[in-house]
N, C-alpha and C. Protein backbone atom coordinates (compact mmCIF):
# COMPACT_ATOMS: atom_id res chain seq x y z
N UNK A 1 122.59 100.32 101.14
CA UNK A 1 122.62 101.45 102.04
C UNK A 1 122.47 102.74 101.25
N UNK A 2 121.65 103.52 101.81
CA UNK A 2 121.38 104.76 101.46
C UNK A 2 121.57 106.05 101.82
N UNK A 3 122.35 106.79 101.45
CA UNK A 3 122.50 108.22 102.42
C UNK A 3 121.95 109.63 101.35
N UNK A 4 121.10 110.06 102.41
CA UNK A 4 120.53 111.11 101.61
C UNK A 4 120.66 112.49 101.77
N UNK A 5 121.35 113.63 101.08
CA UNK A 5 121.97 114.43 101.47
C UNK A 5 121.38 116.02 100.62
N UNK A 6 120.56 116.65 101.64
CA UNK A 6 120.00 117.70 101.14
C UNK A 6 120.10 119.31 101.37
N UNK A 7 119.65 120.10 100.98
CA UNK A 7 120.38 121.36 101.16
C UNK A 7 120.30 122.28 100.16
N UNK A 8 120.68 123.75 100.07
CA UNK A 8 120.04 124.46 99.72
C UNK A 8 121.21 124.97 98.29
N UNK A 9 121.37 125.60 97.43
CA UNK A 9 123.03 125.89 96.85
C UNK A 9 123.59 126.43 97.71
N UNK A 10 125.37 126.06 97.48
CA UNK A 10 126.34 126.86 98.17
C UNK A 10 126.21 126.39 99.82
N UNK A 11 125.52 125.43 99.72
CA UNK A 11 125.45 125.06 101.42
C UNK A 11 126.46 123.62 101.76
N UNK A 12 127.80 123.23 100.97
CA UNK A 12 128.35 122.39 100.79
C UNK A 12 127.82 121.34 100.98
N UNK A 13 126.25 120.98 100.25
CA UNK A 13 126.49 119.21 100.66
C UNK A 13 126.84 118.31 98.97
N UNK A 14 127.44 119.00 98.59
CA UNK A 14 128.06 118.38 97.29
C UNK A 14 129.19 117.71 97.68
N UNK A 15 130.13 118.60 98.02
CA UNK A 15 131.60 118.49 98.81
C UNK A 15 131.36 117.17 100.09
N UNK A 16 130.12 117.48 101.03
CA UNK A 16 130.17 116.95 102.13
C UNK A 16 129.94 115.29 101.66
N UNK A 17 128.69 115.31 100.35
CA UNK A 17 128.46 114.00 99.65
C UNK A 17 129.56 113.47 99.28
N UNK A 18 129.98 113.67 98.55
CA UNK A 18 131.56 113.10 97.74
C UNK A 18 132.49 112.48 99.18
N UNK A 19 132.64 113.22 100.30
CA UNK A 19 133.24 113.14 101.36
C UNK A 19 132.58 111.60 102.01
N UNK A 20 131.67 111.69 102.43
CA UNK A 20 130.65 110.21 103.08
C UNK A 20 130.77 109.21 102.24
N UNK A 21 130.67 109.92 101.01
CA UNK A 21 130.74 108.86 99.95
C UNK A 21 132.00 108.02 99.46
N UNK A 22 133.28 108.74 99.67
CA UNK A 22 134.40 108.04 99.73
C UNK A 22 135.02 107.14 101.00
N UNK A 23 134.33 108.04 102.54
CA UNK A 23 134.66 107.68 103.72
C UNK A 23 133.93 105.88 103.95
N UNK A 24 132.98 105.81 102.87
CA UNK A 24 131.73 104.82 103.79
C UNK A 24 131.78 103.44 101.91
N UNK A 25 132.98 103.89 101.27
CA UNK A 25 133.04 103.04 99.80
C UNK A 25 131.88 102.97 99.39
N UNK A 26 131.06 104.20 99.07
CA UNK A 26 129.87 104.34 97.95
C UNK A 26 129.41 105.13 97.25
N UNK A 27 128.67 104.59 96.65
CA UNK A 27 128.54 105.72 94.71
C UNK A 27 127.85 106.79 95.17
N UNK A 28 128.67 108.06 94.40
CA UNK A 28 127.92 109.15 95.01
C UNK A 28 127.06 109.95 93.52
N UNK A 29 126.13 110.16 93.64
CA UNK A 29 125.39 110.85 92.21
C UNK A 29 124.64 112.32 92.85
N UNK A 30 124.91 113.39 92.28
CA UNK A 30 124.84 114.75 92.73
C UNK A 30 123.88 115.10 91.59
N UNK A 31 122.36 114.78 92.56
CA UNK A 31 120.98 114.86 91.34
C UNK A 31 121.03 116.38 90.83
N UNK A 32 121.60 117.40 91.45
CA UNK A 32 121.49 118.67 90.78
C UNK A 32 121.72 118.50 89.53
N UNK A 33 123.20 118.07 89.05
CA UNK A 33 123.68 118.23 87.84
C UNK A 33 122.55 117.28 86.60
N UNK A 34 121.82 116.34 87.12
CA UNK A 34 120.65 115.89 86.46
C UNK A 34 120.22 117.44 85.88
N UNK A 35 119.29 118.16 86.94
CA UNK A 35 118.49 119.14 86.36
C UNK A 35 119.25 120.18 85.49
N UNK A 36 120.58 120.33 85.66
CA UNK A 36 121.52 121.34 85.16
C UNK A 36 121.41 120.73 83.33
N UNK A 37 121.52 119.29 83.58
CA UNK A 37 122.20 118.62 82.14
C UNK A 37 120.43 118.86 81.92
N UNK A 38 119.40 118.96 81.97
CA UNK A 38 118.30 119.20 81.86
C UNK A 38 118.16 120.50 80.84
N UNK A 39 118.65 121.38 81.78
CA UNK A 39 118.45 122.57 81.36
C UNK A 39 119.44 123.34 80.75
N UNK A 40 120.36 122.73 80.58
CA UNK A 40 121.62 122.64 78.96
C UNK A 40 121.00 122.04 77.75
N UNK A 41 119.98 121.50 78.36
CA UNK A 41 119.57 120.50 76.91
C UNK A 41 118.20 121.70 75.84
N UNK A 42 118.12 122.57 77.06
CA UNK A 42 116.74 122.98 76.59
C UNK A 42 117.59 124.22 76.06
N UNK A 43 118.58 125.05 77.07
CA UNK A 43 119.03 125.84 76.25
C UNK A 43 119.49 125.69 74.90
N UNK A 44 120.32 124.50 74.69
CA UNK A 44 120.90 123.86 73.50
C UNK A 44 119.94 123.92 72.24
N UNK A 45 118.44 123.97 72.83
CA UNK A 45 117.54 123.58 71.86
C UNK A 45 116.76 125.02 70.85
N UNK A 46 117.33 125.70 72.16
CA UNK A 46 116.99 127.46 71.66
C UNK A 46 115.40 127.01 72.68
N UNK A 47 115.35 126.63 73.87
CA UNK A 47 113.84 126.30 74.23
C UNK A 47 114.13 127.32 75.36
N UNK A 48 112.82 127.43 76.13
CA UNK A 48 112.80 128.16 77.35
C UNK A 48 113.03 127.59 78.86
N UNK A 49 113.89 127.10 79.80
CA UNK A 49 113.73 126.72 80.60
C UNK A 49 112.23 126.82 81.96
N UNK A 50 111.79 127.74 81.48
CA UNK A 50 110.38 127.86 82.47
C UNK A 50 109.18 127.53 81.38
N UNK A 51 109.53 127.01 80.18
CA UNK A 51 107.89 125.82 79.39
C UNK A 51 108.20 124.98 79.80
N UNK A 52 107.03 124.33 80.38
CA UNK A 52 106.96 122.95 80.70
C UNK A 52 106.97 122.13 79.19
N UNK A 53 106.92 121.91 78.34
CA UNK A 53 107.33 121.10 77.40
C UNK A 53 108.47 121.25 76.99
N UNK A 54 109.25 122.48 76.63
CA UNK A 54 110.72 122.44 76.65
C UNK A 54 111.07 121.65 78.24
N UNK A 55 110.83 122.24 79.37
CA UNK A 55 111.93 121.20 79.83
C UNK A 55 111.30 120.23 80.31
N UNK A 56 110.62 119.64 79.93
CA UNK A 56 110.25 117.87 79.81
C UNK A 56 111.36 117.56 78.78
N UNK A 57 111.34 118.17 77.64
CA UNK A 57 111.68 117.36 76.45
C UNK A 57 113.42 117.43 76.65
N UNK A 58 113.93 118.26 77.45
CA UNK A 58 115.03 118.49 77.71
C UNK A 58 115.64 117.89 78.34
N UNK A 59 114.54 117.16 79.58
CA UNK A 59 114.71 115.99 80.71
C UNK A 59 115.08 114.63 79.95
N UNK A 60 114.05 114.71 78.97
CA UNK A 60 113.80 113.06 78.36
C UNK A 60 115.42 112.59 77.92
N UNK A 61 116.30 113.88 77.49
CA UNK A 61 117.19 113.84 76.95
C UNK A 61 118.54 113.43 77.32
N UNK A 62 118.49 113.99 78.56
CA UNK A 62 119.68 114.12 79.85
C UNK A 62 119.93 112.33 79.58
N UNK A 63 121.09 111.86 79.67
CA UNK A 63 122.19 111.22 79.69
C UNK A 63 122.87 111.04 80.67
N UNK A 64 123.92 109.72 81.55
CA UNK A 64 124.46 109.68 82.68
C UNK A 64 126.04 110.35 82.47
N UNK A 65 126.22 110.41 80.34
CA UNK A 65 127.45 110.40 80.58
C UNK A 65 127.40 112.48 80.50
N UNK A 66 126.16 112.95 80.33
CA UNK A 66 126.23 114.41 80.36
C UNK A 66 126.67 115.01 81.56
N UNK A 67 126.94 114.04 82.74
CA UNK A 67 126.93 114.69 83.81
C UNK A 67 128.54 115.33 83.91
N UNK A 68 129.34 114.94 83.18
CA UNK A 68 130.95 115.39 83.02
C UNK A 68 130.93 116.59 82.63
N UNK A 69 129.83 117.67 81.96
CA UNK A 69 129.74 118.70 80.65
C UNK A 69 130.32 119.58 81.65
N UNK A 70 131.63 120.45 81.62
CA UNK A 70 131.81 121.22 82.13
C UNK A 70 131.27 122.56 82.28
N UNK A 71 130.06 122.84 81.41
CA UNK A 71 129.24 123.90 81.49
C UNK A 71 127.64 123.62 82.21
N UNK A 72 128.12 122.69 83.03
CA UNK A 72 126.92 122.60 83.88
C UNK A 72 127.40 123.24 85.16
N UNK A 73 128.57 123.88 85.25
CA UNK A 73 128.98 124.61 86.48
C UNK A 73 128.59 125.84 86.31
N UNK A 74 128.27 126.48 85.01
CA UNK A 74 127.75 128.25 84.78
C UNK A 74 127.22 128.23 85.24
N UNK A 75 127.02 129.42 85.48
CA UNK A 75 126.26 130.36 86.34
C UNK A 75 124.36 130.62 86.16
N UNK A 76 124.77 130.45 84.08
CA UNK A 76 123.61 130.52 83.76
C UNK A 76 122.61 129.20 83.73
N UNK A 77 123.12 128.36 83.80
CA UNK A 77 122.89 127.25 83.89
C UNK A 77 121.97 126.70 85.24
N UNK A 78 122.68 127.27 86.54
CA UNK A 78 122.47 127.34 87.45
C UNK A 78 120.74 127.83 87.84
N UNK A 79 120.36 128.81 86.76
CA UNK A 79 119.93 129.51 87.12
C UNK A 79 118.45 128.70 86.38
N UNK A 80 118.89 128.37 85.27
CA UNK A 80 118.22 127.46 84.46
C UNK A 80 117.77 126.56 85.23
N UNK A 81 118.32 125.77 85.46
CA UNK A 81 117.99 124.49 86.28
C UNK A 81 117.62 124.77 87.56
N UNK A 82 117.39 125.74 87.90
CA UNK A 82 115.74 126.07 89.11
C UNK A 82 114.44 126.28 88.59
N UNK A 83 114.91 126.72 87.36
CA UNK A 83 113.16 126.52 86.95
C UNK A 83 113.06 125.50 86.02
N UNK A 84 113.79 124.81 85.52
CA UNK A 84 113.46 123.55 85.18
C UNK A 84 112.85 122.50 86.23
N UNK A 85 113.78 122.96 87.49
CA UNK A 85 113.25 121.53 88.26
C UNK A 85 111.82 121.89 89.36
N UNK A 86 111.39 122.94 88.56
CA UNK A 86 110.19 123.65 89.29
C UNK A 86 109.17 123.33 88.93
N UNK A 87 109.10 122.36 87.37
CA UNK A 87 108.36 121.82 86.55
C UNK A 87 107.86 120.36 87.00
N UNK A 88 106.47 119.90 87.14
CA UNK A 88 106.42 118.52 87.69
C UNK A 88 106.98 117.70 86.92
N UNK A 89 106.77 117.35 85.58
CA UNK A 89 106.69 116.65 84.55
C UNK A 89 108.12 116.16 84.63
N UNK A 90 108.90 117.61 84.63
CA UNK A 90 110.98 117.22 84.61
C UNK A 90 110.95 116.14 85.85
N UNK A 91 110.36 116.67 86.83
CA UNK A 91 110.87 115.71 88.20
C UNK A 91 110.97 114.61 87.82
N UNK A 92 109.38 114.28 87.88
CA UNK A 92 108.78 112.80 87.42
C UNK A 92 110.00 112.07 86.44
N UNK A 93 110.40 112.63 85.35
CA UNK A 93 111.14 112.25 84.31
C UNK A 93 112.52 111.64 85.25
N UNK A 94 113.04 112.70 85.86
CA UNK A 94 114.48 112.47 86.83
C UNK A 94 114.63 111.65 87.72
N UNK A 95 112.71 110.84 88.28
CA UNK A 95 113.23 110.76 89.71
C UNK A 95 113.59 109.07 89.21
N UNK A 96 113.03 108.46 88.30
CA UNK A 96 113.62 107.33 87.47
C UNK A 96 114.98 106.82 87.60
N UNK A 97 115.41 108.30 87.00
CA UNK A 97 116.70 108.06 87.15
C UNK A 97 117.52 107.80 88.66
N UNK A 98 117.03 108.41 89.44
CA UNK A 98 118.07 108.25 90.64
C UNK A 98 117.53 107.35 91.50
N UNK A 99 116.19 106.56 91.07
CA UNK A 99 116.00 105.28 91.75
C UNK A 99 116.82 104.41 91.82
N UNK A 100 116.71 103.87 90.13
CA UNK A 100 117.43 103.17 89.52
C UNK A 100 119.18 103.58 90.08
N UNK A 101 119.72 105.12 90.18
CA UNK A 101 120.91 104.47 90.76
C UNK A 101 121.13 103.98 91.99
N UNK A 102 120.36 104.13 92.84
CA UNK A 102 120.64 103.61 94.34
C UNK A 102 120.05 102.02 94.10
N UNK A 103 119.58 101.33 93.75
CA UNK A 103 118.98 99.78 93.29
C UNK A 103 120.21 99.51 92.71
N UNK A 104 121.01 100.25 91.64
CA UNK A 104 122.01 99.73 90.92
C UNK A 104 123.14 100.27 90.47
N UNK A 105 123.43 100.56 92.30
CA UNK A 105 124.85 101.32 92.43
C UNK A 105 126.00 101.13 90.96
N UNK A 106 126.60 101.91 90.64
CA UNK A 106 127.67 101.47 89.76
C UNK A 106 129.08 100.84 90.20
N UNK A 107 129.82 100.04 89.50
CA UNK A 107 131.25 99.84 90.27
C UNK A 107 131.04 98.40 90.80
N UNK A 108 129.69 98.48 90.76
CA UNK A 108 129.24 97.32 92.10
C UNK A 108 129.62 97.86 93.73
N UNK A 109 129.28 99.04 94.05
CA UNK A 109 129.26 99.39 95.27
C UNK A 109 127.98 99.58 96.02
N UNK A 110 128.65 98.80 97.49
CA UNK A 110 127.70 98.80 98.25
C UNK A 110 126.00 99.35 98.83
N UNK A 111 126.17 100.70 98.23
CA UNK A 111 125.16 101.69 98.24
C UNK A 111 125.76 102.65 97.43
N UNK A 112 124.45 104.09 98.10
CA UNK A 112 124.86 105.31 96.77
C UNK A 112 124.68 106.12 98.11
N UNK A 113 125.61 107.28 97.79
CA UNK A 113 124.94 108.84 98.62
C UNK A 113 124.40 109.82 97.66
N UNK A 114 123.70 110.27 97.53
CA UNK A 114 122.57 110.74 96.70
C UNK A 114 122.13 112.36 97.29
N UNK A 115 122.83 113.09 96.87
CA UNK A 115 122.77 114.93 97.47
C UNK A 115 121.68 115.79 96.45
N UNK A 116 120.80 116.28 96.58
CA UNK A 116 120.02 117.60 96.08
C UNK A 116 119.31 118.11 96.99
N UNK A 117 118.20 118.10 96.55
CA UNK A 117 117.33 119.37 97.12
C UNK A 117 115.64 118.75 97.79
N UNK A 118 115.30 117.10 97.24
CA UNK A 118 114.58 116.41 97.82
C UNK A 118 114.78 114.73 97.87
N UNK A 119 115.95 114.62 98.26
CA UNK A 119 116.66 113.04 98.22
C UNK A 119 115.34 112.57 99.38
N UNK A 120 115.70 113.40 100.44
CA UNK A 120 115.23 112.78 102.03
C UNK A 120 113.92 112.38 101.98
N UNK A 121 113.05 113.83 101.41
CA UNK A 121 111.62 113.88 101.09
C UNK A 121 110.88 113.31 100.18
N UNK A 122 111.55 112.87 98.93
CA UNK A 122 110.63 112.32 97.16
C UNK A 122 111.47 111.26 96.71
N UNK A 123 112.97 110.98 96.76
CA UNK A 123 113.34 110.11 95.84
C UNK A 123 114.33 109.16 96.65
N UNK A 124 114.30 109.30 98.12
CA UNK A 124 114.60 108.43 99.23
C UNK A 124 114.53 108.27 100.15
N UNK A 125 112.80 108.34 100.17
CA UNK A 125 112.72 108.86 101.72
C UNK A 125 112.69 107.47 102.93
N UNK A 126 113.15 106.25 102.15
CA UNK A 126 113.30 105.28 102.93
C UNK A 126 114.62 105.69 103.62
N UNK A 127 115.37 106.14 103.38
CA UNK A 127 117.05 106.29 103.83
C UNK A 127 117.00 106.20 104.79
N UNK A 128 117.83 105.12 105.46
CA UNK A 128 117.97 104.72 106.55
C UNK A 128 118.66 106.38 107.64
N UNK A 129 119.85 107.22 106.38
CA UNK A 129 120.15 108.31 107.19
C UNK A 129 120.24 109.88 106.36
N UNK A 130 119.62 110.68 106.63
CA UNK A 130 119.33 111.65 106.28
C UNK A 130 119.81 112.94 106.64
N UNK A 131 120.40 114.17 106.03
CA UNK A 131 120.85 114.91 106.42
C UNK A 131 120.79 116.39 105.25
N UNK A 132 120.48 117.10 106.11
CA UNK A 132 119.54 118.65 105.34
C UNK A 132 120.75 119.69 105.63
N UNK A 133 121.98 120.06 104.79
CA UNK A 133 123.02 120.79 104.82
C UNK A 133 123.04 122.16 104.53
N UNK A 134 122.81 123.25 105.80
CA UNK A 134 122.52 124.74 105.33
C UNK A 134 123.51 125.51 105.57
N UNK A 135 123.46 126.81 105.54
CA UNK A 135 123.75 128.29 105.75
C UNK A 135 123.38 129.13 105.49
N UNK A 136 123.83 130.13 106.24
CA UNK A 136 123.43 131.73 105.88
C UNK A 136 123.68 131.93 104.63
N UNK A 137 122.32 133.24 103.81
CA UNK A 137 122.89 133.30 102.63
C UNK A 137 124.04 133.92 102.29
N UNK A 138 124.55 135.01 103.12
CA UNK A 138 125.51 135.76 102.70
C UNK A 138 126.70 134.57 102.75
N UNK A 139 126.85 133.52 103.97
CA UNK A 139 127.92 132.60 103.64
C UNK A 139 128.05 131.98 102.21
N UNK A 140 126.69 131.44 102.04
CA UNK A 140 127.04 130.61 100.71
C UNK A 140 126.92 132.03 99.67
N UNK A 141 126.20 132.90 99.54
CA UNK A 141 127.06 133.68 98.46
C UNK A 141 128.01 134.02 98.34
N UNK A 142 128.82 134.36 99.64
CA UNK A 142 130.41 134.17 99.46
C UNK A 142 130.97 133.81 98.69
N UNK A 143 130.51 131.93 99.34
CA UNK A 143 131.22 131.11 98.91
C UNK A 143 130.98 130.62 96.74
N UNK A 144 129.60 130.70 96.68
CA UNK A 144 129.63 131.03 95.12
C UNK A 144 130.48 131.83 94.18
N UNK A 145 130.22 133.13 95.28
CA UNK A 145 131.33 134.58 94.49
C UNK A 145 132.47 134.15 94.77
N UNK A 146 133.36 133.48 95.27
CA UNK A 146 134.33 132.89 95.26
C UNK A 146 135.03 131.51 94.54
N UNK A 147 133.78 131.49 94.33
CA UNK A 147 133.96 129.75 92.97
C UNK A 147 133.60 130.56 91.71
N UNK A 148 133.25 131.36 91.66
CA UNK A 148 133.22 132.37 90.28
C UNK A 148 134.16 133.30 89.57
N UNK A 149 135.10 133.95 90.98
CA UNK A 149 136.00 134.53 90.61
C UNK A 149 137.23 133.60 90.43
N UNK A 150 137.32 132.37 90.61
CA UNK A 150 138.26 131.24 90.65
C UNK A 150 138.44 130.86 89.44
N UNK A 151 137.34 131.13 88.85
CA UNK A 151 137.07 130.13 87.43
C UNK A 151 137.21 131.40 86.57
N UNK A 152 137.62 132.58 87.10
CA UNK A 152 137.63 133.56 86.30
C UNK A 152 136.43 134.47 85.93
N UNK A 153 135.45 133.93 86.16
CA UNK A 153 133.87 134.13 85.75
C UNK A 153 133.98 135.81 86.12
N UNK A 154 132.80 136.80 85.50
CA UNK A 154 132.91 138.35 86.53
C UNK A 154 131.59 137.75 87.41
N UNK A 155 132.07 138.37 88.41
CA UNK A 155 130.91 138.15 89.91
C UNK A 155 130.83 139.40 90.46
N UNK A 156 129.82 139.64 90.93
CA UNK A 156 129.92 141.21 91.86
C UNK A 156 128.57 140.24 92.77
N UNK A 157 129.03 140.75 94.49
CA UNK A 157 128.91 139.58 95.79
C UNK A 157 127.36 140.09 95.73
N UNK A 158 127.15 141.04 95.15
CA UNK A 158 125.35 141.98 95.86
C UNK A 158 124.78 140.91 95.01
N UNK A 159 124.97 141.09 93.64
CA UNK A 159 124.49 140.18 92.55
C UNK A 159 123.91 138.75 92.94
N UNK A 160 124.98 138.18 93.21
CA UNK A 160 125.11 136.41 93.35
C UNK A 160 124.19 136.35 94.39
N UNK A 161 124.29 137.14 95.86
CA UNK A 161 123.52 137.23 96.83
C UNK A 161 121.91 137.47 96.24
N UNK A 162 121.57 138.02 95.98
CA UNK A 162 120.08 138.23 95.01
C UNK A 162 119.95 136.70 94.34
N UNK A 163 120.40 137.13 93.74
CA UNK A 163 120.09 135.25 92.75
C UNK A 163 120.22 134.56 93.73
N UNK A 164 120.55 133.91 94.49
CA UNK A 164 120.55 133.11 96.26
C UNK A 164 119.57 133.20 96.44
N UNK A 165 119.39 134.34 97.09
CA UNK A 165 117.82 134.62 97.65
C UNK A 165 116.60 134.19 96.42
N UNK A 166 116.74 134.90 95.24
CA UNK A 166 115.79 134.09 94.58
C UNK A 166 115.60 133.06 93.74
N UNK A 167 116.74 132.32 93.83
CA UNK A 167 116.63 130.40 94.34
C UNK A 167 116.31 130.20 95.00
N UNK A 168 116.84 130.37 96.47
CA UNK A 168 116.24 129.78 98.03
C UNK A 168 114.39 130.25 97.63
N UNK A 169 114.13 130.97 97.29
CA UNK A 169 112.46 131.03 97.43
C UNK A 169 112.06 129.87 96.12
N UNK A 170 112.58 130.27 95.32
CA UNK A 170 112.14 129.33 93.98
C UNK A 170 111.98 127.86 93.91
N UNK A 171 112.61 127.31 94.89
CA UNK A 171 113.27 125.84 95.43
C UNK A 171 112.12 126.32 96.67
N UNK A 172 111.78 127.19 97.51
CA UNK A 172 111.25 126.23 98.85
C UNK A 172 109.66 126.76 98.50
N UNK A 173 109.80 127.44 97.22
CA UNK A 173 107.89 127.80 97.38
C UNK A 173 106.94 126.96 96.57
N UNK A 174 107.96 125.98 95.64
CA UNK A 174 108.01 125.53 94.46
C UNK A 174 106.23 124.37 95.11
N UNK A 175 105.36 124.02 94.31
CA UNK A 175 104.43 123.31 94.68
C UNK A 175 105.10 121.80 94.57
N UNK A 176 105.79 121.28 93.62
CA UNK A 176 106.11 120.35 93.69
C UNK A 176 107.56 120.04 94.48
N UNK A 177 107.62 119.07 95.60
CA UNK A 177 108.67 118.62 96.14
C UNK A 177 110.13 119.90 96.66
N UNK A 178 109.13 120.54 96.90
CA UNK A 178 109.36 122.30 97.97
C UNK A 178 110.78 121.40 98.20
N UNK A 179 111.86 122.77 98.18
CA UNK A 179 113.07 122.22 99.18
C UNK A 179 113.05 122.47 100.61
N UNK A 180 112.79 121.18 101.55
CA UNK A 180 112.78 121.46 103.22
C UNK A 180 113.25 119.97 103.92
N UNK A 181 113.22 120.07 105.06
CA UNK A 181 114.50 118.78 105.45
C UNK A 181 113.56 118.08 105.92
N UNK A 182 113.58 116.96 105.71
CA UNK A 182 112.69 115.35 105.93
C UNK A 182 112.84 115.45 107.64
N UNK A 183 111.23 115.12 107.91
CA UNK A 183 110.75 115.29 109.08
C UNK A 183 111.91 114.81 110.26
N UNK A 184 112.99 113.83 109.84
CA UNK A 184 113.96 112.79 110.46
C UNK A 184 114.88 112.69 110.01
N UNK A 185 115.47 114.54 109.54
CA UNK A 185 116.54 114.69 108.97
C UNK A 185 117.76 115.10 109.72
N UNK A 186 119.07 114.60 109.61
CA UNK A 186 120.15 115.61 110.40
C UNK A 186 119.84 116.96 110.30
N UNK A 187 119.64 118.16 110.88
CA UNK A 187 119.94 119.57 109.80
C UNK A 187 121.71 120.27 110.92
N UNK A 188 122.59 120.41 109.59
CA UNK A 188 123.68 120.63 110.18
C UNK A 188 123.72 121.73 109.48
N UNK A 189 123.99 122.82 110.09
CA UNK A 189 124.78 124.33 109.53
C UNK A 189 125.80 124.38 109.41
N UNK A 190 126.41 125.11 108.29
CA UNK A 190 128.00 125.17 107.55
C UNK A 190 128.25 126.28 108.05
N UNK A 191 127.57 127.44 108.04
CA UNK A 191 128.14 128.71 108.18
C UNK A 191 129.63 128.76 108.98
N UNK A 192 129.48 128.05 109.54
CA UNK A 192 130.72 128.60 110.80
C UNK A 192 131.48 127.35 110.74
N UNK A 193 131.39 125.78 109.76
CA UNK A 193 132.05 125.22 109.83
C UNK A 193 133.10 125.10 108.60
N UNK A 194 134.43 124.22 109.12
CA UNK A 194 135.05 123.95 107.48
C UNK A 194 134.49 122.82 107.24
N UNK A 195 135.65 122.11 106.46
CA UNK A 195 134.97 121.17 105.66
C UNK A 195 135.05 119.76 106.15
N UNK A 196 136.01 120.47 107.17
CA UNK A 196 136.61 118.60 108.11
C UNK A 196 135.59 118.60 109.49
N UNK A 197 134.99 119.87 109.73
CA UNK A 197 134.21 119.88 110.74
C UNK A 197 133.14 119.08 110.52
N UNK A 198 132.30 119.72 109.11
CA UNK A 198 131.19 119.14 108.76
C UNK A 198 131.57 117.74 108.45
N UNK A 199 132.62 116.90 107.75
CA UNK A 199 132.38 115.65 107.48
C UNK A 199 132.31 114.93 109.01
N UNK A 200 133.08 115.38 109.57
CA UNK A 200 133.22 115.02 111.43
C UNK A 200 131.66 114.99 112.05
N UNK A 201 130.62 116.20 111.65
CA UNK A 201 129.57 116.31 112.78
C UNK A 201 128.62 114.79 110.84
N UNK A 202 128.92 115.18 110.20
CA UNK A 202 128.51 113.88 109.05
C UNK A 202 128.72 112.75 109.75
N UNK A 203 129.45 112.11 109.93
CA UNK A 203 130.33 110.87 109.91
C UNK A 203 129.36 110.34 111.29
N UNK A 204 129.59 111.11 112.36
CA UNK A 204 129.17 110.76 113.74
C UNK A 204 127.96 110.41 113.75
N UNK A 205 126.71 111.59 112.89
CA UNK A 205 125.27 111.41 112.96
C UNK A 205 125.39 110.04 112.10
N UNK A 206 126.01 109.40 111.08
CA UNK A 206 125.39 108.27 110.39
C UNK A 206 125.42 107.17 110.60
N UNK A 207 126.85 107.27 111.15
CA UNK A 207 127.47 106.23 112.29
C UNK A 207 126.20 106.00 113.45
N UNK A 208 125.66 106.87 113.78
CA UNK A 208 124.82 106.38 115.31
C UNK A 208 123.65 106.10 114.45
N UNK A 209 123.30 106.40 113.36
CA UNK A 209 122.28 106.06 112.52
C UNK A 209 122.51 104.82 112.06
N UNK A 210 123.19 104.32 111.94
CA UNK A 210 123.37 102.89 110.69
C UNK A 210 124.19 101.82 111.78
N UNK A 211 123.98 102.17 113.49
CA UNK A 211 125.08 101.20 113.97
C UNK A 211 124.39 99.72 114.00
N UNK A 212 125.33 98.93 114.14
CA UNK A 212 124.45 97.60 113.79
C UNK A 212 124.25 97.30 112.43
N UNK A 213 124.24 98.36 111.05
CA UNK A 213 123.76 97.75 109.86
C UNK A 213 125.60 97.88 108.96
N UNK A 214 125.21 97.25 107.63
CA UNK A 214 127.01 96.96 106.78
C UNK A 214 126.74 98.27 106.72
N UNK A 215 128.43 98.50 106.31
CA UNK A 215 128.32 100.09 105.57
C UNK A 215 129.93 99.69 105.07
């Protein structure tokens, strides 16, 4: 079983993944942090995240156990790993990887839920259930400038909001594997929900999606 969970940053389907993924006993892998450990690798290297041969070579590199690096939550990082994954070559390199984990869940669990930015559309688009997790930008910049000032980080809200906006274009103008919701996707808006709402309007769509199959 497959659940594919897509969305834009700051649009909780990280949180909402982890959530399905504990509710339904299956492996959850959050392909962002792929491109993040991507583009740690290239910074690491003194390379440029927008050459396509730095971040190929940065991709080749990425590791399952890099995904723990607690500096794949910066900011700069963040920022990195949009134009890394803007690169065809990185994709291609990544999408390997997250085949292979849904074929060979870890743990030995049942399936995987599998959250980025083209699960639904490029790297599962068999998924039996699909779901495209948004909001307004000013919500999810909020909610960023608020996971920034948490961690101590300096944030100023105009700032973070800008960088939003030019992710959201960078991710949906991108030629390769554009971020947009699979033709036969849930699309659920956060703005106005919490977090028990969204696993609630989650839970219901997958449930009527998968009735009749194990889960």
């Amino acid at each position: 079983m497959i659940i594919a969970v897509d969305g834009p940053a700051a649009s909780g389907k990280g949180t909402l993944a982890r959530r399905i993924a504990d509710h339904y006993g299956l492996a959850h892998l959050e392909s962002g942090l792929l491109y993040r450990a991507a583009a740690l690798q290239v910074l690491l290297a003194g390379g440029d995240p927008a050459d396509p041969k730095d971040a190929e070579a940065g991709a080749k590199r990425v590791r399952f156990d890099q995904l723990a690096d607690p500096r794949l939550k910066e900011e700069r990082i963040s920022n990195a790993a949009s134009l890394v994954a803007a690169i065809p070559a990185v994709r291609v390199t990544l999408l390997a990887f997250q085949r292979d984990f849904t074929r060979k869940p870890p743990d030995g669990a049942k399936g995987a839920v599998l959250d980025g930015r083209d699960i639904g559309t490029v790297v599962c688009p068999e998924a039996p259930a699909k779901l495209f997790i948004t909001a307004s930008s000013e919500a999810r910049a909020m909610r960023r400038f608020k996971e920034l000032q948490a961690s101590g980080a300096p944030a100023i809200y105009e700032r973070v909001l800008q960088d939003m906006k030019d992710r959201d274009a960078r991710d949906s103008q991108r030629r390769t594997a554009p971020l947009r919701p699979a033709d036969d996707a849930f699309v659920l808006d956060t703005t106005a929900l919490d977090a028990e709402a969204a696993v609630a309007a989650a839970i219901t769509y997958i449930d009527g999606k998968t009735a009749g199959k194990s889960l």
